[in-house]
Protein backbone atom coordinates (compact mmCIF):
# COMPACT_ATOMS: atom_id res chain seq x y z
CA UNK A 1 -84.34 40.05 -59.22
CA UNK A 2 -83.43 43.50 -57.01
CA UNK A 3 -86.69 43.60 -55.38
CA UNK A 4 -85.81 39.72 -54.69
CA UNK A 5 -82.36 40.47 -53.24
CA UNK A 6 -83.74 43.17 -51.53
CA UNK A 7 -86.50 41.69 -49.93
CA UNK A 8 -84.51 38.84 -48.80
CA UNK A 9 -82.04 41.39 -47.25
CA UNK A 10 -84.42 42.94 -45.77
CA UNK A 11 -85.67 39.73 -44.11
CA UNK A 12 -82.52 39.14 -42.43
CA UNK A 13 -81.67 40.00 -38.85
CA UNK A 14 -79.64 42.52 -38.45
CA UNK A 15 -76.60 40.54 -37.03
CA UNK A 16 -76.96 37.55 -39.54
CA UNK A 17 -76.44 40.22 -42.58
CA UNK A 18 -73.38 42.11 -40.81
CA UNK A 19 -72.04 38.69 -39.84
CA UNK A 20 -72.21 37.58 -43.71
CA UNK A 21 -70.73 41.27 -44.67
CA UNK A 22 -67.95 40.23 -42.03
CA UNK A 23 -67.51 36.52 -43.36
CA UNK A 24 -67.01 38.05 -46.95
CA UNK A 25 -64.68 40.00 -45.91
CA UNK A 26 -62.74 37.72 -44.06
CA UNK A 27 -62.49 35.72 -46.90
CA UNK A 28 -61.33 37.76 -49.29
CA UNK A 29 -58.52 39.06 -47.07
CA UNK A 30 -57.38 35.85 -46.65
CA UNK A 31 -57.44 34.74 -50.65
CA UNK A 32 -55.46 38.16 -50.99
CA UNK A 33 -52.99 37.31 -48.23
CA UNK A 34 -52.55 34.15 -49.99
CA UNK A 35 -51.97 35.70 -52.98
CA UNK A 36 -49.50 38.47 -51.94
CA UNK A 37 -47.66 35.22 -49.93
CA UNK A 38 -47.05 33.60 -53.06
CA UNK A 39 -45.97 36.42 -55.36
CA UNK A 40 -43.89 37.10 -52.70
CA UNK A 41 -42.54 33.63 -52.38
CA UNK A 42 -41.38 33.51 -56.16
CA UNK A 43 -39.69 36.76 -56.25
CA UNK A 44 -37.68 35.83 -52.93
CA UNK A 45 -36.58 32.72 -54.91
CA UNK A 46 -33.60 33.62 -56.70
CA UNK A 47 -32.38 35.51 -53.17
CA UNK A 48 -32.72 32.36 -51.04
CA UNK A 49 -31.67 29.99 -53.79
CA UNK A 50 -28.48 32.20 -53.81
CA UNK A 51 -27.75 32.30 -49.89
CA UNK A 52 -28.57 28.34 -49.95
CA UNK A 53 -25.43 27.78 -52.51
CA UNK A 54 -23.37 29.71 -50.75
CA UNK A 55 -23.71 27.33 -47.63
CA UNK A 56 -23.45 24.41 -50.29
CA UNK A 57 -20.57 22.54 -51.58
CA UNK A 58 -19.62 23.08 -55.15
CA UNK A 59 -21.35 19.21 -55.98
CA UNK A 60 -24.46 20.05 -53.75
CA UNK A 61 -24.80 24.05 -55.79
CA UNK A 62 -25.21 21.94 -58.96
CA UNK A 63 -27.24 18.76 -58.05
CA UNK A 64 -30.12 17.75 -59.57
CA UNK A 65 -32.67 17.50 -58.64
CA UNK A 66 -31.81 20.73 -56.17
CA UNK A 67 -31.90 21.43 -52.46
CA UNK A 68 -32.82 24.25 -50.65
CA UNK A 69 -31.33 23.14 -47.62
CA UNK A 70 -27.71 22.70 -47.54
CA UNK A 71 -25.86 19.73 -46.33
CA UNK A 72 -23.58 20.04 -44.38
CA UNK A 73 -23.03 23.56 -43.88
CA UNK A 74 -20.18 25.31 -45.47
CA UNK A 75 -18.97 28.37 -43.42
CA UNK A 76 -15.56 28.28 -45.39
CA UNK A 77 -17.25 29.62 -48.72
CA UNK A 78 -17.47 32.88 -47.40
CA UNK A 79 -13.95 32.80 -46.19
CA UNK A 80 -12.59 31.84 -49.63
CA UNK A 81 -14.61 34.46 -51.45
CA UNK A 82 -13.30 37.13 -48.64
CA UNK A 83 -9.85 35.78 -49.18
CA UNK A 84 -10.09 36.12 -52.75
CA UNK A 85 -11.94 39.10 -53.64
CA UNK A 86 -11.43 42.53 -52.38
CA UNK A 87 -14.23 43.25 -50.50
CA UNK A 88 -13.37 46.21 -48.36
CA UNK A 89 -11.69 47.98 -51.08
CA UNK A 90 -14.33 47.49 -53.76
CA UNK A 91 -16.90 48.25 -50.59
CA UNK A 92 -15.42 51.81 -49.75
CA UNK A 93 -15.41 52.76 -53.70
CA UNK A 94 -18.91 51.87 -53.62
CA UNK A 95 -19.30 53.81 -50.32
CA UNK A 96 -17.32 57.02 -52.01
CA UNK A 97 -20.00 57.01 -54.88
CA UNK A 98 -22.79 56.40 -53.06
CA UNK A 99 -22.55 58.77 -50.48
CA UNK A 100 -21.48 62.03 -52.42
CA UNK A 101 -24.26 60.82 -55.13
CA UNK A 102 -27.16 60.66 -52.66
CA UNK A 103 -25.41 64.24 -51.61
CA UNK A 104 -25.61 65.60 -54.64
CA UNK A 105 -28.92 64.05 -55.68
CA UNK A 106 -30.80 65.79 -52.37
CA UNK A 107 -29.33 69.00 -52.63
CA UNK A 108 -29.55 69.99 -56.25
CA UNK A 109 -33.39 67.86 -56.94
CA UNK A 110 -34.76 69.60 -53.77
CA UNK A 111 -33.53 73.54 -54.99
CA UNK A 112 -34.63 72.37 -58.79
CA UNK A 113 -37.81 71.43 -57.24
CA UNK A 114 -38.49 74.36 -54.74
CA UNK A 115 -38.18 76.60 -57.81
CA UNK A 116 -40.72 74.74 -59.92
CA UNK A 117 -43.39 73.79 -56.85
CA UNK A 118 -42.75 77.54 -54.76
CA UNK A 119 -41.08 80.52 -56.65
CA UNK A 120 -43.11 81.88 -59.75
CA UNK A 121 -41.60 82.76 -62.61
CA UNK A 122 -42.42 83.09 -66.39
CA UNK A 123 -42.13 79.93 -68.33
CA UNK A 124 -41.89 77.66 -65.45
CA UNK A 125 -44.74 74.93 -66.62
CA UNK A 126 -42.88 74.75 -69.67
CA UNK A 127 -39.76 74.23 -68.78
CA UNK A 128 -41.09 71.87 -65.81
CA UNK A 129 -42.77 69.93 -69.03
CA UNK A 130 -39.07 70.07 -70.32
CA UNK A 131 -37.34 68.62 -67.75
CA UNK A 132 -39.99 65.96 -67.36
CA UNK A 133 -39.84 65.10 -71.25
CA UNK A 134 -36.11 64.35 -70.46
CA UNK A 135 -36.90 61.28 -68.79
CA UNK A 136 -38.21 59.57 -72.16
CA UNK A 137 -34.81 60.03 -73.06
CA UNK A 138 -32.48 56.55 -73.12
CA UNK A 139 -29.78 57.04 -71.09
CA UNK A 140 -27.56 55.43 -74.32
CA UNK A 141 -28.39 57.67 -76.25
CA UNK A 142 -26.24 60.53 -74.33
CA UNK A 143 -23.54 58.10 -73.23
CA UNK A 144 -21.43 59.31 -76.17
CA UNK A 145 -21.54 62.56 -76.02
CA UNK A 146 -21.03 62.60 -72.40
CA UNK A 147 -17.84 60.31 -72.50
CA UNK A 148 -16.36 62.62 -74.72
CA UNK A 149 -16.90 65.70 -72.97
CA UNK A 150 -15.51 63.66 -69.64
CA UNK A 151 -12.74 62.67 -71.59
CA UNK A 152 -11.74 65.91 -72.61
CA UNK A 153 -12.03 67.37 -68.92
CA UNK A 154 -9.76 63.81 -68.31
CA UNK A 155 -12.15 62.33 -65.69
CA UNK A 156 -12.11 58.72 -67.19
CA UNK A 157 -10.96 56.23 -64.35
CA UNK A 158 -12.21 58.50 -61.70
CA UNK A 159 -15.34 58.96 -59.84
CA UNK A 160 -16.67 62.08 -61.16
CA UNK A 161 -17.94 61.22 -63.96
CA UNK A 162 -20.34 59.16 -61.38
CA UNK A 163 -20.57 61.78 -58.61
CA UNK A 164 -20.55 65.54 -60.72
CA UNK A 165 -23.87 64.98 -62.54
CA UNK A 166 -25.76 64.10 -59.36
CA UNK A 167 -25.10 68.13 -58.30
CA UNK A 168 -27.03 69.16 -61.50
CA UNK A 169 -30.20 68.47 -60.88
CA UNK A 170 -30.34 65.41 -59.81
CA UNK A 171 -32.27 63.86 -62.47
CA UNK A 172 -36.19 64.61 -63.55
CA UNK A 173 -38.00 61.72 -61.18
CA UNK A 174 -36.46 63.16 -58.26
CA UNK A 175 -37.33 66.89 -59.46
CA UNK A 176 -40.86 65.36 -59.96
CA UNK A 177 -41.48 63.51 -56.95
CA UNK A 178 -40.03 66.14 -54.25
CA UNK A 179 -42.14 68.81 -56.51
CA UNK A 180 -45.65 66.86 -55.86
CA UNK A 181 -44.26 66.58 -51.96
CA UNK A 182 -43.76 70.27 -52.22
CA UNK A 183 -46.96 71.02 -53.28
CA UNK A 184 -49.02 69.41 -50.52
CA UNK A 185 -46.97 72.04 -47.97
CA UNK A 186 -49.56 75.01 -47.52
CA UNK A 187 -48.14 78.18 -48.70
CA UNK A 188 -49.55 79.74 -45.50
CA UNK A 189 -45.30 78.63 -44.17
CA UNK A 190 -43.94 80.68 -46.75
CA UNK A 191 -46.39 83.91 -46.06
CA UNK A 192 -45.82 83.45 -42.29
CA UNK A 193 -41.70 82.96 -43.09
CA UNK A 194 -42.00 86.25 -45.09
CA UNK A 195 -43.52 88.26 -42.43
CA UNK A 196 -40.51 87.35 -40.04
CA UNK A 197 -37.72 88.53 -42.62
CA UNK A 198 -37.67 84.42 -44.34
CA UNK A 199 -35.85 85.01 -48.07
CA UNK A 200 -36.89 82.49 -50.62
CA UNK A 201 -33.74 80.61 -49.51
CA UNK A 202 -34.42 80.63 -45.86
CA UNK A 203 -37.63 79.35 -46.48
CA UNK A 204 -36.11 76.86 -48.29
CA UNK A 205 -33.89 75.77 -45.74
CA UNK A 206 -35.61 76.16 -42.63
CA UNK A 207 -39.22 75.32 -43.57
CA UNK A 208 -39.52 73.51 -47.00
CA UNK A 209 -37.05 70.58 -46.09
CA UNK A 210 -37.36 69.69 -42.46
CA UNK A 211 -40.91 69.19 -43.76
CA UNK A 212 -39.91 67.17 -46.74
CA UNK A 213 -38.46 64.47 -44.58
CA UNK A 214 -40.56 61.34 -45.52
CA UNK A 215 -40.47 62.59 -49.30
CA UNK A 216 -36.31 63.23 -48.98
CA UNK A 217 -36.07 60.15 -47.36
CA UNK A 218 -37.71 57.80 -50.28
CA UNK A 219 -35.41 59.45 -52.75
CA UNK A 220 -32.18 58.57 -50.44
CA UNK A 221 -33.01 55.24 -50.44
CA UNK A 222 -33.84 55.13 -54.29
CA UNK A 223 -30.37 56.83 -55.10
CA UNK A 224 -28.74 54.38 -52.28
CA UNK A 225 -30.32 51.45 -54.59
CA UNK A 226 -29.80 52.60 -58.06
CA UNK A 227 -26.04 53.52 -57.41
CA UNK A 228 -25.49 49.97 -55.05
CA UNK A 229 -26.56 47.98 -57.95
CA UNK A 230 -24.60 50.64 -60.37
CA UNK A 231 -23.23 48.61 -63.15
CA UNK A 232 -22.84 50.03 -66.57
CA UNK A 233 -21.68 53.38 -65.83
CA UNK A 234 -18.82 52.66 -63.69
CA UNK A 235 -17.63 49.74 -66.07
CA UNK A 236 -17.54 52.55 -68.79
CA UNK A 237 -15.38 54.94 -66.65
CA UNK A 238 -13.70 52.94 -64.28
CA UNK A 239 -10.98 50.96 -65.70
CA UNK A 240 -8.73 50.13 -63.24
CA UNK A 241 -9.68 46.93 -60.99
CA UNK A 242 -8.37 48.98 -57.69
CA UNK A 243 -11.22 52.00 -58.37
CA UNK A 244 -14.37 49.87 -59.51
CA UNK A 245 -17.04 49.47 -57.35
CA UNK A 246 -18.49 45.89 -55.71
CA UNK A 247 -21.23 45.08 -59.13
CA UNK A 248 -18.08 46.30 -61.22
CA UNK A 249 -15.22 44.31 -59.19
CA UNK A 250 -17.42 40.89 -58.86
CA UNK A 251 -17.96 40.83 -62.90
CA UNK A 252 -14.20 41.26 -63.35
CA UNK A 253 -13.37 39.17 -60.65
CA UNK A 254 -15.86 36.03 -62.00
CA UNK A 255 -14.15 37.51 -65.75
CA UNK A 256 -10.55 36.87 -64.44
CA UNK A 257 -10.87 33.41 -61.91
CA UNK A 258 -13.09 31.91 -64.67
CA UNK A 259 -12.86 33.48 -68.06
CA UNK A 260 -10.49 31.89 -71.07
CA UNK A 261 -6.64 31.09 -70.09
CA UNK A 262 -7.70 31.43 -66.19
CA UNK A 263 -5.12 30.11 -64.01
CA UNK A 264 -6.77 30.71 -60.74
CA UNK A 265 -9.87 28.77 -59.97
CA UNK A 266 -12.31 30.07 -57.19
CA UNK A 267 -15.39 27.78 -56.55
CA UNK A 268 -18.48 29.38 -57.42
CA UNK A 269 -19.95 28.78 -54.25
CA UNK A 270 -17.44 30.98 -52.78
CA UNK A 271 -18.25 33.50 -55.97
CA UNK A 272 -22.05 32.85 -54.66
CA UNK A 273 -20.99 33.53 -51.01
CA UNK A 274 -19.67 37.39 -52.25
CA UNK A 275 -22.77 38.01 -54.02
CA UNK A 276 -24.84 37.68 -51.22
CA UNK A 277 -22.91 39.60 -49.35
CA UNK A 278 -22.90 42.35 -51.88
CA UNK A 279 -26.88 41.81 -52.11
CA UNK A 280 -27.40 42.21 -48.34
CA UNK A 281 -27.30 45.98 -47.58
CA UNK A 282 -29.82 47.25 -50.17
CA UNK A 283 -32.39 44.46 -48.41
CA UNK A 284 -31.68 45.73 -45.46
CA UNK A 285 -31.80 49.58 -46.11
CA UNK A 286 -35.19 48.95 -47.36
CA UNK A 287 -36.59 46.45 -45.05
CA UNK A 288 -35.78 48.49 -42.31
CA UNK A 289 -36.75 51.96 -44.16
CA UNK A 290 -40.25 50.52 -45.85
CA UNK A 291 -42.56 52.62 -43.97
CA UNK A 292 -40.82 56.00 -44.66
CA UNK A 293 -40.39 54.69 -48.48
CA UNK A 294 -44.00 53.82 -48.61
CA UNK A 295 -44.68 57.22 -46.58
CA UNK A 296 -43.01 59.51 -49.02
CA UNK A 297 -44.33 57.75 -52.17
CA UNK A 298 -47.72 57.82 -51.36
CA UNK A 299 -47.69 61.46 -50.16
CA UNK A 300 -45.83 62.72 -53.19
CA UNK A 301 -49.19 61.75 -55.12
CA UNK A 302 -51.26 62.83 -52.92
CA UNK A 303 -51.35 66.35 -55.68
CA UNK A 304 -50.80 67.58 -58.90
């Protein structure tokens, strides 16, 4: 059967077996276009479905059978829900944490991981294995403990029990993936550095992390998500409605204009109409930062 489809191979002329070679693949780029298209499609159905109800009226959001398209158009929603719900307040509190988190994150993963990928010191696979052994750890399982110890120090209903962590460390994924991004920079830098008076800090600083960018960048934007979408820790610390952040504010919010003994009704298309608002940055941070994301991830690999 080989020397068959050999022979016949063979046979061919040479642009009739490229041109088959080129049909093939042709068509199974398509068939995996297709496919990506409709994976796609499903897990952009929840987003769209949302921004649809929030153009809807409050019959239309709960019709059956459903419409994408609404008609007619409701503008108003979204100046109900901005009426209603603080949105600038609960959006700078969000801003306060994110900002000094993603500070904090950088700084302190980057040093943790310049010590573990550059500077050689006794026990340092080990306790690398340590730190990375910390991530099989549920994060529930130290929330005790650690609201005890921030009650003590009286933190509760502030943000530092959010933002003071972040400057320890910064959490073992990060230490991992800027130590694998680390590692692909040739140590030649650091000889070079050394030869011009470069301490292990200045290399650090001067070198090491305006080289980093693409791997610094992709751990920005996964501290920018994580601590946009933030949910459970702030609702355990924060328990005034003035400090909480947007995930935080909208639960109470929905809690207080719809839970038992409400006497304040707000439409939930107008509810629907705040959500998307909320939901809009984090697309937008990574639509528009996808190909350093996708830069720094595949580069941190890239070595062990």
């Amino acid at each position: 059967m080989a020397m068959t489809t050999r022979t016949n191979r063979e046979n061919l002329p040479m642009g009739g077996w490229l041109q088959s070679i080129s049909k093939r693949q042709l068509v199974s780029q398509v068939l995996i276009y297709i496919l990506l298209l409709a994976i796609g499609f499903m897990l952009a159905v929840p987003f769209i479905w949302l921004i649809s109800s929030s153009l809807k009226t409050e019959t239309d959001a709960f019709a059956i059978p459903p419409s994408f398209i609404p008609n007619p158009v409701q503008w108003s929603n979204y100046v109900v829900g901005l009426t209603e719900f603080p949105f600038l307040r609960s959006t700078f509190n969000t801003m306060i944490i994110v900002v000094w988190v993603m500070v904090g994150t950088v700084l302190s993963a980057s040093l943790v991981a310049y010590g573990f990928a550059r500077v050689r010191f006794p026990g340092r696979t080990a306790l690398f294995i340590l730190v990375l052994s910390t991530m099989m750890i549920p994060s529930h399982v130290t929330l005790i403990p650690q609201y005890l110890l921030f009650r003590e120090l009286r933190w509760l209903d502030s943000f530092k029990p959010l933002i003071v962590p972040s400057f320890f460390g910064g959490g073992a994924f990060y230490i991992f993936l800027l130590r694998q991004f680390f590692l692909t920079i040739p140590l030649d830098y650091d000889d070079a550095a050394r030869i011009d008076g470069c301490g292990t800090f200045a290399i650090f600083w001067r070198i090491i992390l305006p080289l980093s960018k693409p791997a610094l960048g992709t751990m920005a934007i996964f501290t920018f998500m994580s601590q946009w979408n933030s949910f459970f820790e702030p609702l355990i610390y924060l328990n005034r409605f003035e400090t909480q952040p947007l995930a935080v504010a909208l639960t109470t919010w929905v809690q207080t204009a719809h839970g038992a003994g409400s006497m304040h009704y707000v439409p939930w298309v107008a509810i629907m109409a705040v959500s998307t608002l909320i939901a809009l940055p984090p697309v937008a941070v990574f639509f528009f930062a996808q190909r350093h994301f996708i830069q720094g991830v595949v580069v941190s690999g890239m070595k062990g």
